[in-house]
C-alpha atoms as a PDB file:
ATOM      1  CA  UNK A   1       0.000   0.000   0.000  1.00  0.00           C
ATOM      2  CA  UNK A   2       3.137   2.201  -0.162  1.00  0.00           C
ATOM      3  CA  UNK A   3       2.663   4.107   3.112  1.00  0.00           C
ATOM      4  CA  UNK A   4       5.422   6.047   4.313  1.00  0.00           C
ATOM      5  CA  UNK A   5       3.346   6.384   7.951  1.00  0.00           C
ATOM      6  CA  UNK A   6       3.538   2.924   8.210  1.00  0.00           C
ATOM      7  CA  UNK A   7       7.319   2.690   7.315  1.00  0.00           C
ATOM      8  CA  UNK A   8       8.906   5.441   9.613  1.00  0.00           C
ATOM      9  CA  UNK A   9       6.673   2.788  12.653  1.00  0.00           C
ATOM     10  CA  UNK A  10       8.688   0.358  11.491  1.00  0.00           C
ATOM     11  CA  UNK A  11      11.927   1.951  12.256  1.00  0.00           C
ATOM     12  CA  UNK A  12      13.000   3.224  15.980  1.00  0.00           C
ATOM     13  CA  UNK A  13      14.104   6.334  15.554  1.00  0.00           C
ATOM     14  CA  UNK A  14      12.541   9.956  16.860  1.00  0.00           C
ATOM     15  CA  UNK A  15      11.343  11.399  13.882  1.00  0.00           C
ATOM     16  CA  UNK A  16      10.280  14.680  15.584  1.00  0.00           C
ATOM     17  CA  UNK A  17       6.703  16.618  16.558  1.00  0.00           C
ATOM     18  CA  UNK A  18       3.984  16.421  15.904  1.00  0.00           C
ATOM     19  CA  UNK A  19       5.096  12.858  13.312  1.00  0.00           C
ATOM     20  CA  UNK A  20       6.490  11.164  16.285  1.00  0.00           C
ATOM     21  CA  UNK A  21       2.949  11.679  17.885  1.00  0.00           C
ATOM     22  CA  UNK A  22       1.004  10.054  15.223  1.00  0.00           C
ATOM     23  CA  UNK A  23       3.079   7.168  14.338  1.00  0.00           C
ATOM     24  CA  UNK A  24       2.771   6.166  18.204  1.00  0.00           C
ATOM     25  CA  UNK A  25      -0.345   5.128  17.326  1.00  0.00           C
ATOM     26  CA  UNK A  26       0.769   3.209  14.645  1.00  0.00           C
ATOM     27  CA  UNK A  27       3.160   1.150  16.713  1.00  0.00           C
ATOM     28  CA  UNK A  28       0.619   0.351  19.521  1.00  0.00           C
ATOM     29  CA  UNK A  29      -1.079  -1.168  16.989  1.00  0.00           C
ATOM     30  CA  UNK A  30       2.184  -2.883  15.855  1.00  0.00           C
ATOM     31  CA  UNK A  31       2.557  -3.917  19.296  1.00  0.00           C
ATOM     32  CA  UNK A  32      -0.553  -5.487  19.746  1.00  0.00           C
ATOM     33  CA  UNK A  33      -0.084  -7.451  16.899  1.00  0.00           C
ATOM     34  CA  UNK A  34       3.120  -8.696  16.683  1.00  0.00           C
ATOM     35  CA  UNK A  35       2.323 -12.196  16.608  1.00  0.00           C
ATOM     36  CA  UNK A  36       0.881 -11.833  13.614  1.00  0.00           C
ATOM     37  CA  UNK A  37       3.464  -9.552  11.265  1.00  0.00           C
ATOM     38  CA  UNK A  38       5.772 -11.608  12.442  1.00  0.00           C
ATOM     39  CA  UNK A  39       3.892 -14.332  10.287  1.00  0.00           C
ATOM     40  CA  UNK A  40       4.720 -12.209   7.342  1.00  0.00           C
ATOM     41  CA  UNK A  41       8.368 -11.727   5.388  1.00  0.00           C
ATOM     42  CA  UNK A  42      10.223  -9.094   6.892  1.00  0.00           C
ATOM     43  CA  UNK A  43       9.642  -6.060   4.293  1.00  0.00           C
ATOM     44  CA  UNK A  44       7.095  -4.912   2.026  1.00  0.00           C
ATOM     45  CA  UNK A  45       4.567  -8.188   3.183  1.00  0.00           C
ATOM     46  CA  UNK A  46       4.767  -6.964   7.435  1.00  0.00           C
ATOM     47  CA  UNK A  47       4.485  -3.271   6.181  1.00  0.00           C
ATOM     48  CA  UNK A  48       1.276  -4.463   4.284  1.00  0.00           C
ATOM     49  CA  UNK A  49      -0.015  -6.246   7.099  1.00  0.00           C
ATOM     50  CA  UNK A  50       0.524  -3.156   9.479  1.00  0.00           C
ATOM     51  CA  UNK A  51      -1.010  -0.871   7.453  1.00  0.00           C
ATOM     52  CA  UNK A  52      -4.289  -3.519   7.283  1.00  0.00           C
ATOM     53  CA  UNK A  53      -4.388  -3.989  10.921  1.00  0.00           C
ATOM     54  CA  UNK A  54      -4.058  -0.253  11.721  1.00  0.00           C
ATOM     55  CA  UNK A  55      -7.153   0.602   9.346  1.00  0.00           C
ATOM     56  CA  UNK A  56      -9.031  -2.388  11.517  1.00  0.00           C
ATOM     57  CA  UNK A  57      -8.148  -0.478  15.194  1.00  0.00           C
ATOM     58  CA  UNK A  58      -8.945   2.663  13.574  1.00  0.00           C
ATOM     59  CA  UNK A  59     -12.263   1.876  12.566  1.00  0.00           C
ATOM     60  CA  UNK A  60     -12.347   0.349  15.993  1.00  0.00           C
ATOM     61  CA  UNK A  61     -11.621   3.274  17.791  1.00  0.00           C
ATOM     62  CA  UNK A  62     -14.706   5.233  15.427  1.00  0.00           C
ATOM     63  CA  UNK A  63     -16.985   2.232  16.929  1.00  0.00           C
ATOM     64  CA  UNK A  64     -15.981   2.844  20.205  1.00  0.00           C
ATOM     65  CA  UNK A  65     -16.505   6.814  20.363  1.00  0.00           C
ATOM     66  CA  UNK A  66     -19.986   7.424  22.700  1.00  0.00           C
ATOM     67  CA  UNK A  67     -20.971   9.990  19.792  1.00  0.00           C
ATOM     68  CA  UNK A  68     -21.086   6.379  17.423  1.00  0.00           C
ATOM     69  CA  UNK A  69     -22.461   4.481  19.950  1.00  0.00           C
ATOM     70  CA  UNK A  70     -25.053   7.273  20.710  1.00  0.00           C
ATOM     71  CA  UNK A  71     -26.049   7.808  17.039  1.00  0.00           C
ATOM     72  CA  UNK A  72     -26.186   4.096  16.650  1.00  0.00           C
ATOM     73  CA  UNK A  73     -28.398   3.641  19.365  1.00  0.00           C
ATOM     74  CA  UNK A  74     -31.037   6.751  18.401  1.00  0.00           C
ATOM     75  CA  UNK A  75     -31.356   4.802  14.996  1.00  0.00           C
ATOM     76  CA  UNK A  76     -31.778   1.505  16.058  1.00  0.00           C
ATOM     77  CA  UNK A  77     -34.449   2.718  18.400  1.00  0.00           C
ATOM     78  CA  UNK A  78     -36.145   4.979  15.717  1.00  0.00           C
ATOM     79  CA  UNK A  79     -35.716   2.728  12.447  1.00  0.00           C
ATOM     80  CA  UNK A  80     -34.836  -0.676  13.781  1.00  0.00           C
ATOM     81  CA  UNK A  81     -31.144  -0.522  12.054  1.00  0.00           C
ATOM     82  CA  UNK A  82     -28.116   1.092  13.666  1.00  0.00           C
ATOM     83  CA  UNK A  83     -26.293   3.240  12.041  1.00  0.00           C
ATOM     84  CA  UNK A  84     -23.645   4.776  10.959  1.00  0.00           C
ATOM     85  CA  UNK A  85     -22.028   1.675   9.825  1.00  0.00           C
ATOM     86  CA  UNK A  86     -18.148   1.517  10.380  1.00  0.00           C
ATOM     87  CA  UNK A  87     -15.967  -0.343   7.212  1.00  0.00           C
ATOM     88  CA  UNK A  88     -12.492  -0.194   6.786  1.00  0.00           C
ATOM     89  CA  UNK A  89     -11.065   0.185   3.612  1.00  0.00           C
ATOM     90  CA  UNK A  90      -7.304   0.390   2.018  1.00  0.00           C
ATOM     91  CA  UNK A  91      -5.880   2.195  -1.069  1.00  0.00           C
ATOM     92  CA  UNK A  92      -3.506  -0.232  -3.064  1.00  0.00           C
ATOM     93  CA  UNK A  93      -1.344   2.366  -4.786  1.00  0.00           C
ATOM     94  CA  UNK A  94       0.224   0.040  -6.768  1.00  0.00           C
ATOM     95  CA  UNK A  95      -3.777  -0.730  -8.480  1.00  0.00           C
ATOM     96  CA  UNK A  96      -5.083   2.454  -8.081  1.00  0.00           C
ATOM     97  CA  UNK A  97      -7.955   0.425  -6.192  1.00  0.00           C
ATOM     98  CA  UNK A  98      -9.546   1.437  -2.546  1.00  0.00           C
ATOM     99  CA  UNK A  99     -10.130  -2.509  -1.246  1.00  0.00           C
ATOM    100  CA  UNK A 100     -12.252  -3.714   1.923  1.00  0.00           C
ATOM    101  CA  UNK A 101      -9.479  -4.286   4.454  1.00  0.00           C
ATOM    102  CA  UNK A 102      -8.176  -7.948   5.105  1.00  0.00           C
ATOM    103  CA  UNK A 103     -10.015  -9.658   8.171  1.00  0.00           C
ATOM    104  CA  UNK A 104     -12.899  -9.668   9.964  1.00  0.00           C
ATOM    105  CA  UNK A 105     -14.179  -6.444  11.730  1.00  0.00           C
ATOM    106  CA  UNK A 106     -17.198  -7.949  12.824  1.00  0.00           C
ATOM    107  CA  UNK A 107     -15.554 -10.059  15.211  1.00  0.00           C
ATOM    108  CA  UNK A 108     -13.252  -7.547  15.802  1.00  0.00           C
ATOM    109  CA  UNK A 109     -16.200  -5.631  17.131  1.00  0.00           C
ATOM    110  CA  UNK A 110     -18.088  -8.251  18.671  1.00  0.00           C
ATOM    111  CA  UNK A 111     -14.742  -9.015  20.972  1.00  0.00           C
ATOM    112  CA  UNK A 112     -15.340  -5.088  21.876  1.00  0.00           C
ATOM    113  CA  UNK A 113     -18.872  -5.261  22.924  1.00  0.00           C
ATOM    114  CA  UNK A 114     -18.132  -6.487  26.896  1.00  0.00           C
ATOM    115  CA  UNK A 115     -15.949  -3.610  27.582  1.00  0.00           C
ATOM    116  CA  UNK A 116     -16.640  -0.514  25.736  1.00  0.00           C
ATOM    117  CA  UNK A 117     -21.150  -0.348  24.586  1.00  0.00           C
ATOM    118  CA  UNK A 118     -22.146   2.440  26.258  1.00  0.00           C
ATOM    119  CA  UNK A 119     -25.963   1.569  25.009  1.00  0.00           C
ATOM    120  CA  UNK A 120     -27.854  -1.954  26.097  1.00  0.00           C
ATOM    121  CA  UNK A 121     -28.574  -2.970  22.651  1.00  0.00           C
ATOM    122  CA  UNK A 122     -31.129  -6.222  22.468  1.00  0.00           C
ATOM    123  CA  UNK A 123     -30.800  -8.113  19.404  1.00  0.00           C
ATOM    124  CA  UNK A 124     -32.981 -10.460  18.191  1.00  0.00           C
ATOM    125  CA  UNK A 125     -30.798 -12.439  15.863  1.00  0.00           C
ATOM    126  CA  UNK A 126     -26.976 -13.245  14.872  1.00  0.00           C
ATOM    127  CA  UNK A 127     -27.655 -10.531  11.610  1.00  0.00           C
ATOM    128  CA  UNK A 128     -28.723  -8.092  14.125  1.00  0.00           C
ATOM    129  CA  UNK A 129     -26.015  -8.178  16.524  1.00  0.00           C
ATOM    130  CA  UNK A 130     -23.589  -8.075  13.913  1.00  0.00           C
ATOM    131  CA  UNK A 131     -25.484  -4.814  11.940  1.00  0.00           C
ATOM    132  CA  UNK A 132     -22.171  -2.894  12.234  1.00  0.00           C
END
């Protein structure tokens, strides 16, 4: 995905403010999952991965905002379907394509639920609780 964000996490070295800020992020989510670039060649295929797992914990973090949560919750009361809807999506430079990100942010959410709805949502089926 070419991302020079993504790169400059890879390597530890102070690369000033406000960057150094930012890609912080970038490695907590690098340190979380470790286990799993570590599957991946060391290069190009772990930068890849990285950049796919940081779009997943950012669209996490939208899902977990109380604004989200609290809009989600008004709709699903008023029209029976929560929304907004959160998808995560990445830009392969290299085909000039935006793509749905690798993995499954469903259960990515669903392993969210316990600790951060603010909202006691009731759902009535597996489509339902999954309506991200």
């Amino acid at each position: 995905y070419d991302c020079g964000g993504v790169r400059a996490a890879f390597r530890n070295m102070n690369h000033g403010s406000p960057l150094e800020n930012w890609l912080c992020k970038i490695r907590d989510t690098r340190r979380l999952h470790m286990d799993e670039i570590k599957k991946f060649e060391p290069g190009e295929d772990q930068v890849r991965r990285l950049v796919e797992l940081n779009v997943v914990e950012q669209c996490l973090n939208v899902f977990k905002t109380s604004f989200v949560q609290k809009k989600r919750w008004d709709t699903k009361i008023k029209n029976g379907k929560a929304y907004p809807q959160v998808h995560g999506f990445v830009y392969d430079i290299s085909q000039g394509e935006l793509q749905p990100v690798k993995g499954d942010l469903k259960i990515e959410i669903q392993k969210l639920r316990e600790c951060y709805d603010l909202y006691d949502f009731t759902y009535n089926d597996d489509e339902d609780a999954l309506d991200l």
